[in-house]
PDB file of N, CA and C in Angstrom:
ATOM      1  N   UNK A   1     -25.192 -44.657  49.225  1.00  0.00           N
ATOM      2  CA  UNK A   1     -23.862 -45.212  49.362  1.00  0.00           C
ATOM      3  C   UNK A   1     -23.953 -46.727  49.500  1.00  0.00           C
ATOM      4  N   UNK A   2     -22.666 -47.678  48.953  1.00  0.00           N
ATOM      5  CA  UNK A   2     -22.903 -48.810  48.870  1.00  0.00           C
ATOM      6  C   UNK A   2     -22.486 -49.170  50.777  1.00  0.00           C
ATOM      7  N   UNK A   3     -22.652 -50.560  50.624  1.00  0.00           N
ATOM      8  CA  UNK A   3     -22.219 -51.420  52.227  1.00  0.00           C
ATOM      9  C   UNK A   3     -20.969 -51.932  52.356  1.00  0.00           C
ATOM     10  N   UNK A   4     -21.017 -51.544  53.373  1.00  0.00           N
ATOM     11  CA  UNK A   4     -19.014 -51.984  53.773  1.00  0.00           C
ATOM     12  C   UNK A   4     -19.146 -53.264  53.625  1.00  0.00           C
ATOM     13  N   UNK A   5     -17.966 -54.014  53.204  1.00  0.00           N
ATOM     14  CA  UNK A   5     -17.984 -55.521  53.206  1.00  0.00           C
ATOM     15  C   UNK A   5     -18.138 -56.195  54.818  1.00  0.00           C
ATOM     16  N   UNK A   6     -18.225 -55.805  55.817  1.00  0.00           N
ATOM     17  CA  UNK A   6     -18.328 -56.000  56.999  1.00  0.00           C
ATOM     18  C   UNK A   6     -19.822 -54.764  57.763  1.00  0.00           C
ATOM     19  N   UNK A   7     -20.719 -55.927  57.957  1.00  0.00           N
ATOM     20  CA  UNK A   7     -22.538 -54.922  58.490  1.00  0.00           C
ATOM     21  C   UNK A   7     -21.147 -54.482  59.665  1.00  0.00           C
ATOM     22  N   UNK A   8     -20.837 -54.852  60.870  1.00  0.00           N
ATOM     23  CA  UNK A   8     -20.281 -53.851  61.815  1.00  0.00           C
ATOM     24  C   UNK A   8     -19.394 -52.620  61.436  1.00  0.00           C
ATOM     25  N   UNK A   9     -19.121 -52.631  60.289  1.00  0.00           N
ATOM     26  CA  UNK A   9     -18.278 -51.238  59.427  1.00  0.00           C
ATOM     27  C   UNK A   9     -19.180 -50.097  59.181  1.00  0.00           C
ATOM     28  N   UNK A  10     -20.331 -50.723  58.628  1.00  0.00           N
ATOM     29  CA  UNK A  10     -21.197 -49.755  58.204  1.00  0.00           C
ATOM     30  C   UNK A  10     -21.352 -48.197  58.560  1.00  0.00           C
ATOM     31  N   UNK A  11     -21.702 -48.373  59.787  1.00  0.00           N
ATOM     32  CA  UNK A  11     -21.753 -46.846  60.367  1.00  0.00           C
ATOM     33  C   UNK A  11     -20.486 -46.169  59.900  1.00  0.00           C
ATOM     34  N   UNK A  12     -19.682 -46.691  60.491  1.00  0.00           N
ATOM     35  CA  UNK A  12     -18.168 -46.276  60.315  1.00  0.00           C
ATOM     36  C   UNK A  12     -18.121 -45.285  58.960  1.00  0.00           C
ATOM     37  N   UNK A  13     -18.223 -46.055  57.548  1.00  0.00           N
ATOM     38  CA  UNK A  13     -18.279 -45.986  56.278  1.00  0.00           C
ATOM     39  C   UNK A  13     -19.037 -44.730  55.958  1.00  0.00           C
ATOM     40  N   UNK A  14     -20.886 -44.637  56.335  1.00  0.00           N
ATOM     41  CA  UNK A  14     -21.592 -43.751  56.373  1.00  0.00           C
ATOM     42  C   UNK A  14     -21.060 -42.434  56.574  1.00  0.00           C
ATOM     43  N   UNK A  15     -20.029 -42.400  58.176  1.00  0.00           N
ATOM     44  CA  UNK A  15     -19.645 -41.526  58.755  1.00  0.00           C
ATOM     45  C   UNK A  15     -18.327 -41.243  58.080  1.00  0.00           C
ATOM     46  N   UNK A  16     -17.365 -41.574  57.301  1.00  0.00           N
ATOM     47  CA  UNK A  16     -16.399 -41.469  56.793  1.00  0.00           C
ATOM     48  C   UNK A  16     -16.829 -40.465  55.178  1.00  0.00           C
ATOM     49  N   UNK A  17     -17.753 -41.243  54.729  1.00  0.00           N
ATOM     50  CA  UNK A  17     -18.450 -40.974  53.567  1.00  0.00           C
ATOM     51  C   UNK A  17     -19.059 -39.410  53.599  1.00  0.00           C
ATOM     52  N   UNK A  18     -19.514 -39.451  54.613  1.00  0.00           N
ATOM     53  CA  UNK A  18     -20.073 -38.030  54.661  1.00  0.00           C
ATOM     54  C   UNK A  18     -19.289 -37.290  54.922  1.00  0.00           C
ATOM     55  N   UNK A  19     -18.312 -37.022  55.408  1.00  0.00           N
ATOM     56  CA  UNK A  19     -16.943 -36.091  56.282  1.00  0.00           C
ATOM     57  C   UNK A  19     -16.302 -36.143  54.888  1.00  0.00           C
ATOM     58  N   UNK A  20     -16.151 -36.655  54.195  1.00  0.00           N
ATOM     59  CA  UNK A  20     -15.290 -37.052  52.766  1.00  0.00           C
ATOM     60  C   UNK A  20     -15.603 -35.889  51.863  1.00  0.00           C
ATOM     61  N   UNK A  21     -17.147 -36.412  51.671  1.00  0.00           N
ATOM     62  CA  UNK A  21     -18.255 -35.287  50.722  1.00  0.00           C
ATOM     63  C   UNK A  21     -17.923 -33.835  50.816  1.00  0.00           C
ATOM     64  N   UNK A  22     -18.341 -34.077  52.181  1.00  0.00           N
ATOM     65  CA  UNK A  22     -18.437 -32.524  52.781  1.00  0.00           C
ATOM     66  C   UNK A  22     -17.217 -31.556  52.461  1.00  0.00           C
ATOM     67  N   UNK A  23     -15.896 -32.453  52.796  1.00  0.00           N
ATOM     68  CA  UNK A  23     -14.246 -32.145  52.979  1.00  0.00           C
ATOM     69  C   UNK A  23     -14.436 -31.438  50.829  1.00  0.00           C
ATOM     70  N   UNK A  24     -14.281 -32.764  50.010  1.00  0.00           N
ATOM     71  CA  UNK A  24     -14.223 -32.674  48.654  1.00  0.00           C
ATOM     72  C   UNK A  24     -15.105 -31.648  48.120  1.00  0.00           C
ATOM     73  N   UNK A  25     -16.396 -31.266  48.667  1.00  0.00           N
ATOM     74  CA  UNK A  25     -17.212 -30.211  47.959  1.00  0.00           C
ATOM     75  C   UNK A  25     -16.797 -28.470  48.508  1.00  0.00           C
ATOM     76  N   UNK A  26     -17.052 -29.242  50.039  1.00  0.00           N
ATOM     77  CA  UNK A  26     -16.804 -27.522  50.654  1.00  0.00           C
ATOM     78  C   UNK A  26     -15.588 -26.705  50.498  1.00  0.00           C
ATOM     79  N   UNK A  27     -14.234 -28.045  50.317  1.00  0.00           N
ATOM     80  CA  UNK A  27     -13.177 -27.540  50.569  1.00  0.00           C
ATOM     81  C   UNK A  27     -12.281 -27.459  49.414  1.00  0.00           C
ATOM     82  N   UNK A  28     -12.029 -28.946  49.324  1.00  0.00           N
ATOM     83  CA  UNK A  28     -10.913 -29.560  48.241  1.00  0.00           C
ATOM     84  C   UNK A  28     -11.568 -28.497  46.917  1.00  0.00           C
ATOM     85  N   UNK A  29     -12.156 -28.619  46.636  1.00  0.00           N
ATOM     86  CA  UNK A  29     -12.985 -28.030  45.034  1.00  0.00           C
ATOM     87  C   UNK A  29     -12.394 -26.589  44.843  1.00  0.00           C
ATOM     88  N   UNK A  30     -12.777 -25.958  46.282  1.00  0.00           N
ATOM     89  CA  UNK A  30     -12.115 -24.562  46.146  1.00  0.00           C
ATOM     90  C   UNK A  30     -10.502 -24.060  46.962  1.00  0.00           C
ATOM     91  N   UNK A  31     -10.064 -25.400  46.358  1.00  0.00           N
ATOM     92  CA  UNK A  31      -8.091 -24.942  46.664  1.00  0.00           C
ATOM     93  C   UNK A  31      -7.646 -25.275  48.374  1.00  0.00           C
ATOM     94  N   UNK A  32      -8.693 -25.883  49.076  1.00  0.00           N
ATOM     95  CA  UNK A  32      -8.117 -25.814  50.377  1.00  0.00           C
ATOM     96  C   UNK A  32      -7.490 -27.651  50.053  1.00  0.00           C
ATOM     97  N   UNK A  33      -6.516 -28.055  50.172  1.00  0.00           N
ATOM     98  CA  UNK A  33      -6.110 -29.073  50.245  1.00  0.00           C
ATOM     99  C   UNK A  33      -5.940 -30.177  51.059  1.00  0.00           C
ATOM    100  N   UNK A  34      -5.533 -29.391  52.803  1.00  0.00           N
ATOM    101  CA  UNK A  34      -5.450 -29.894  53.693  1.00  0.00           C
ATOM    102  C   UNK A  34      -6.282 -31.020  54.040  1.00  0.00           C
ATOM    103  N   UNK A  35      -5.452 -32.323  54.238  1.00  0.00           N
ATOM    104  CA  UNK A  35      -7.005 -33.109  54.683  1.00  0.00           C
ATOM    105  C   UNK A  35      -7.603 -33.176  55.940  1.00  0.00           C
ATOM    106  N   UNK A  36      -8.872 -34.044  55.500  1.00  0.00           N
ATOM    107  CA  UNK A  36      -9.665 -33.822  57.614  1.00  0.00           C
ATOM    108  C   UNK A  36     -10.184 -35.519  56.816  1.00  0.00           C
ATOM    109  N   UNK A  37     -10.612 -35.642  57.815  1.00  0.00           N
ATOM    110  CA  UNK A  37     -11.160 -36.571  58.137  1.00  0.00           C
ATOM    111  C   UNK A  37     -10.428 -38.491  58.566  1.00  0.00           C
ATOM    112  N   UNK A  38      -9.182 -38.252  58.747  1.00  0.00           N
ATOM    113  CA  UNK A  38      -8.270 -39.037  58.884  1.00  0.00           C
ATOM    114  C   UNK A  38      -8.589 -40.298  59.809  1.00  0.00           C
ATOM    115  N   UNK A  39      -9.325 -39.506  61.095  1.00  0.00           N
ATOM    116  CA  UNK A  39      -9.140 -40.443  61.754  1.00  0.00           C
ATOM    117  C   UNK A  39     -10.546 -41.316  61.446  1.00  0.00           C
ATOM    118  N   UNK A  40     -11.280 -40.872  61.103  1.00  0.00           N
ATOM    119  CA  UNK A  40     -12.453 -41.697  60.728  1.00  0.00           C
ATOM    120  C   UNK A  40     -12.031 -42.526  59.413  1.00  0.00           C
ATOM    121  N   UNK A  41     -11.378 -42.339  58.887  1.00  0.00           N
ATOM    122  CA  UNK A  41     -10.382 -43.101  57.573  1.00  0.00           C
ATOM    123  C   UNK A  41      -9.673 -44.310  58.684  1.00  0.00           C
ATOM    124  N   UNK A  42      -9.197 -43.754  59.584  1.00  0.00           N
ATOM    125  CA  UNK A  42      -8.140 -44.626  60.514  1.00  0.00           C
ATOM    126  C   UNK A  42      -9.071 -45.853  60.992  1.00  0.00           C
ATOM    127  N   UNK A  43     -10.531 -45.317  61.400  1.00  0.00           N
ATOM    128  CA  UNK A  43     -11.267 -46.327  62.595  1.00  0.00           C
ATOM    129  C   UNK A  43     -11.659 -47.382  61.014  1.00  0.00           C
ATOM    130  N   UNK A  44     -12.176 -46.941  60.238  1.00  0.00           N
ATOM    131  CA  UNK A  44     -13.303 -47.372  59.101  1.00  0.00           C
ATOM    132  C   UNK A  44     -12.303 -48.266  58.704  1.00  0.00           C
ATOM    133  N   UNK A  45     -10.876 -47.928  57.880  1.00  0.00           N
ATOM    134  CA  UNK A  45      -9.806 -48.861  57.297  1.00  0.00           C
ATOM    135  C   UNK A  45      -9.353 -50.170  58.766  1.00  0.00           C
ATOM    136  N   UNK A  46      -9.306 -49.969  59.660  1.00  0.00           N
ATOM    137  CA  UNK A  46      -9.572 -51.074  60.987  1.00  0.00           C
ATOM    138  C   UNK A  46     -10.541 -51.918  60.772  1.00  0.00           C
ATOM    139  N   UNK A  47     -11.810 -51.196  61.059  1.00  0.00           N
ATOM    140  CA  UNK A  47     -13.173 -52.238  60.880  1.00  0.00           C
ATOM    141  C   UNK A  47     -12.917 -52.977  59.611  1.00  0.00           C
ATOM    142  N   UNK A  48     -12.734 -52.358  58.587  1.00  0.00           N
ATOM    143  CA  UNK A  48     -12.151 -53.406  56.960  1.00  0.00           C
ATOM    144  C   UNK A  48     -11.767 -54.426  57.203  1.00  0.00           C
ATOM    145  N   UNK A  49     -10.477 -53.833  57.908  1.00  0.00           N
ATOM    146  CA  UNK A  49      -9.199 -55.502  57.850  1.00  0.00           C
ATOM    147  C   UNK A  49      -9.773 -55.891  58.584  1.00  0.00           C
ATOM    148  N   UNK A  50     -10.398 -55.731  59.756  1.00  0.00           N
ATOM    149  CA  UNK A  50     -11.118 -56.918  60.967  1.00  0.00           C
ATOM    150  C   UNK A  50     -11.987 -57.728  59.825  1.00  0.00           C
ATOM    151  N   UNK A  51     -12.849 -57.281  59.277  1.00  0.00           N
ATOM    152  CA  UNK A  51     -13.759 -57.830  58.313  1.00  0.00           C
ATOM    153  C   UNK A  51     -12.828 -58.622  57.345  1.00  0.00           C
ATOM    154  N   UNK A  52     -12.135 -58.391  57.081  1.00  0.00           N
ATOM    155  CA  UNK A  52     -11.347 -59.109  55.824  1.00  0.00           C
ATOM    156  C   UNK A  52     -10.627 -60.298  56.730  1.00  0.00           C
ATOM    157  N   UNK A  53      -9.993 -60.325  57.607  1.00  0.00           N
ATOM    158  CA  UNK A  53      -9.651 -61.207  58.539  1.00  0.00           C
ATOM    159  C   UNK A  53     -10.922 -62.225  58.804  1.00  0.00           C
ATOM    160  N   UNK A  54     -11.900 -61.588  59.026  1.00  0.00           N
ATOM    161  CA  UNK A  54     -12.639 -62.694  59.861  1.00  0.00           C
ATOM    162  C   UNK A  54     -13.270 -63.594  58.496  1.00  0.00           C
ATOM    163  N   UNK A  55     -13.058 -62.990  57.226  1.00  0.00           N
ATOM    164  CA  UNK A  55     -13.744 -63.827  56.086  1.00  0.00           C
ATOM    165  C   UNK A  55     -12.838 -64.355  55.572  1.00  0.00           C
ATOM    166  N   UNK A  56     -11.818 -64.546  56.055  1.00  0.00           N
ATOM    167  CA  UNK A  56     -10.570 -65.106  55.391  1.00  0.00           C
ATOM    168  C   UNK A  56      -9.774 -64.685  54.001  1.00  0.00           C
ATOM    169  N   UNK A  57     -10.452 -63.374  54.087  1.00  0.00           N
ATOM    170  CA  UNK A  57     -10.057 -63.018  52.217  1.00  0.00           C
ATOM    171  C   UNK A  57      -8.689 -62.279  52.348  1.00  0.00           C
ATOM    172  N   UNK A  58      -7.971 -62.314  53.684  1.00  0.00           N
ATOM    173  CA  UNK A  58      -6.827 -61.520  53.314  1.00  0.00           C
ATOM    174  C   UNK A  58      -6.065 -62.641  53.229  1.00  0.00           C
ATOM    175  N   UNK A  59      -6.229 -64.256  53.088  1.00  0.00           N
ATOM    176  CA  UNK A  59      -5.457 -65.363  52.710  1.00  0.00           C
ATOM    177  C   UNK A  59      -5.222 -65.231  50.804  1.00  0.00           C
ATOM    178  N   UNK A  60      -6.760 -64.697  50.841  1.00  0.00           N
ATOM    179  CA  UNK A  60      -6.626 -64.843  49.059  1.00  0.00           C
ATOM    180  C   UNK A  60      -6.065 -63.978  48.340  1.00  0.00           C
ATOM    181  N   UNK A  61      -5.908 -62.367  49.085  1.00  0.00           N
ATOM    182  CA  UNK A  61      -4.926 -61.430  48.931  1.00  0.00           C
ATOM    183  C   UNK A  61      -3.223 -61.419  48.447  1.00  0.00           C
ATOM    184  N   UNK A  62      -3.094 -62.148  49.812  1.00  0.00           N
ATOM    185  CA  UNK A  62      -1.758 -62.604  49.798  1.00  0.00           C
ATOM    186  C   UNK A  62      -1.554 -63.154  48.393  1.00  0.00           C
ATOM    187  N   UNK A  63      -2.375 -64.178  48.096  1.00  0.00           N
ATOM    188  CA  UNK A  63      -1.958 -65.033  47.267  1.00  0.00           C
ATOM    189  C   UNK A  63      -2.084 -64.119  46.523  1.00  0.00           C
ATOM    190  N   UNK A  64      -3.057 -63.359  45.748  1.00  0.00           N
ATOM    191  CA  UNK A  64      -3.178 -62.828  44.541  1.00  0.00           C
ATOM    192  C   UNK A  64      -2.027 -61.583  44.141  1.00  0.00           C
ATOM    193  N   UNK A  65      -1.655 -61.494  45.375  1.00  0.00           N
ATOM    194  CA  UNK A  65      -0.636 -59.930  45.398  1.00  0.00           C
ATOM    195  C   UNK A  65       0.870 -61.123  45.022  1.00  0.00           C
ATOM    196  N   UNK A  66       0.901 -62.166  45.160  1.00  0.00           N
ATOM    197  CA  UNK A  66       2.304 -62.844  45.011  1.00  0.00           C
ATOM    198  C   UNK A  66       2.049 -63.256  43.402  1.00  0.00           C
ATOM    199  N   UNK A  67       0.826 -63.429  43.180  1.00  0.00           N
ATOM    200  CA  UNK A  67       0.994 -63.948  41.520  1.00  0.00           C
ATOM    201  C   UNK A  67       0.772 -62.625  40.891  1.00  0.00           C
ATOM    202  N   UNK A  68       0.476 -61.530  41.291  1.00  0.00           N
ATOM    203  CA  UNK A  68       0.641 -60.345  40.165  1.00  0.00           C
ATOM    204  C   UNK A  68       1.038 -59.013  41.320  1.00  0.00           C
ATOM    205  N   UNK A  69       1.932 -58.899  42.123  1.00  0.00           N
ATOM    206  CA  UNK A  69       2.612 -57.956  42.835  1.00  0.00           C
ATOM    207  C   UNK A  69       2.292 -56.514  42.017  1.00  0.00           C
ATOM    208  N   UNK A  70       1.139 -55.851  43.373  1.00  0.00           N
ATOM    209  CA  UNK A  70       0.901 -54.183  42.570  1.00  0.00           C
ATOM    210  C   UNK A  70       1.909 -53.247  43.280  1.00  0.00           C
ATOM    211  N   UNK A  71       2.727 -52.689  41.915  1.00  0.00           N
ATOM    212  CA  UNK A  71       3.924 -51.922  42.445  1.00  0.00           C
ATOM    213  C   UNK A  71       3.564 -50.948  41.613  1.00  0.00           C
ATOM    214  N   UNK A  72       4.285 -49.931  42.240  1.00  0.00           N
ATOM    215  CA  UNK A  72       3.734 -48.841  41.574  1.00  0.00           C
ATOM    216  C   UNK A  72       5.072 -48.788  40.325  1.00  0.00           C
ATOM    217  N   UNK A  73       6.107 -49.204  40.143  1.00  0.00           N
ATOM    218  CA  UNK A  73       6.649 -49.178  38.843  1.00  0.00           C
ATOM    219  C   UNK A  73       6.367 -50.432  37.524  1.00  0.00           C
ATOM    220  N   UNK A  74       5.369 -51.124  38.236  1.00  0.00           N
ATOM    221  CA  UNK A  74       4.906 -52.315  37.693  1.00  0.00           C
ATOM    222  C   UNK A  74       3.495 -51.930  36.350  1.00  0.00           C
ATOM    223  N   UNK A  75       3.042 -50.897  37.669  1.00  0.00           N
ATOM    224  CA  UNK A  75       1.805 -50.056  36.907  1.00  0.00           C
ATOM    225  C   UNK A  75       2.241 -49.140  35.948  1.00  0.00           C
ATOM    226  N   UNK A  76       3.469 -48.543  36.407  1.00  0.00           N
ATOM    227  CA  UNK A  76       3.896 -47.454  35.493  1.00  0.00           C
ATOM    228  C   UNK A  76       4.170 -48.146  34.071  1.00  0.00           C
ATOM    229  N   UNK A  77       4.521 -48.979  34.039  1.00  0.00           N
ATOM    230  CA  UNK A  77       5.351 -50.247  32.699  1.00  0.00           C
ATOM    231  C   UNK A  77       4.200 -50.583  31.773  1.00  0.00           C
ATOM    232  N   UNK A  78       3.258 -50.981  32.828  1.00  0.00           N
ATOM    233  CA  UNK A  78       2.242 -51.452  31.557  1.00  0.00           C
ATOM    234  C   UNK A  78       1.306 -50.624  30.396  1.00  0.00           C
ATOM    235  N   UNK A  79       0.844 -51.497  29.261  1.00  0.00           N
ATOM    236  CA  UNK A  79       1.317 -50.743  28.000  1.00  0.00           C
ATOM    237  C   UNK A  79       2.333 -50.136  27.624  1.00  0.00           C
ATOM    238  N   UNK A  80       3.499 -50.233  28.318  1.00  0.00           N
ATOM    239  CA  UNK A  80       4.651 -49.595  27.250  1.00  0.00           C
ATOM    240  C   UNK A  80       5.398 -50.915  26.521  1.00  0.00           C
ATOM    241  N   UNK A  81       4.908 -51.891  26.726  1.00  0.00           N
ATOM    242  CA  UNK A  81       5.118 -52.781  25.769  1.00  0.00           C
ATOM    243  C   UNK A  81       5.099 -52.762  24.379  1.00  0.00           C
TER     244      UNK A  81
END
């Protein structure tokens, strides 16, 4: 598995990653839908934005989400040009 953009995420990621696997092979594959692993989704997506905060890249976000805004009817549009 690759590295969280933040070394203090890592574990987090590992542990998310594997609960994921496990969920998608053991479960999802054979019709159980329900999800698990949420809250380790909850802690791991935290450690992210802390990481993205402390590198300043959610400044460049902003910006990039104001010069091309991802909407989901924005996505739907393209190529139907």
């Amino acid at each position: 598995m690759s590295q969280s953009i933040g070394s203090q995420c890592n574990e987090l990621k590992k542990e998310y990653d594997e609960c994921f696997n496990k969920w998608y092979s053991e479960k999802f594959l054979k019709g159980d839908i329900r999800p698990e692993c949420e809250e380790l989704f909850k802690k791991y997506k935290d450690c992210v934005m802390n990481a993205v905060k402390q590198k300043q890249i959610d400044k460049l976000l902003v910006e990039a989400r104001k010069d091309d805004p991802f909407t989901s009817s924005n996505s739907e549009n393209k190529g139907k040009s």
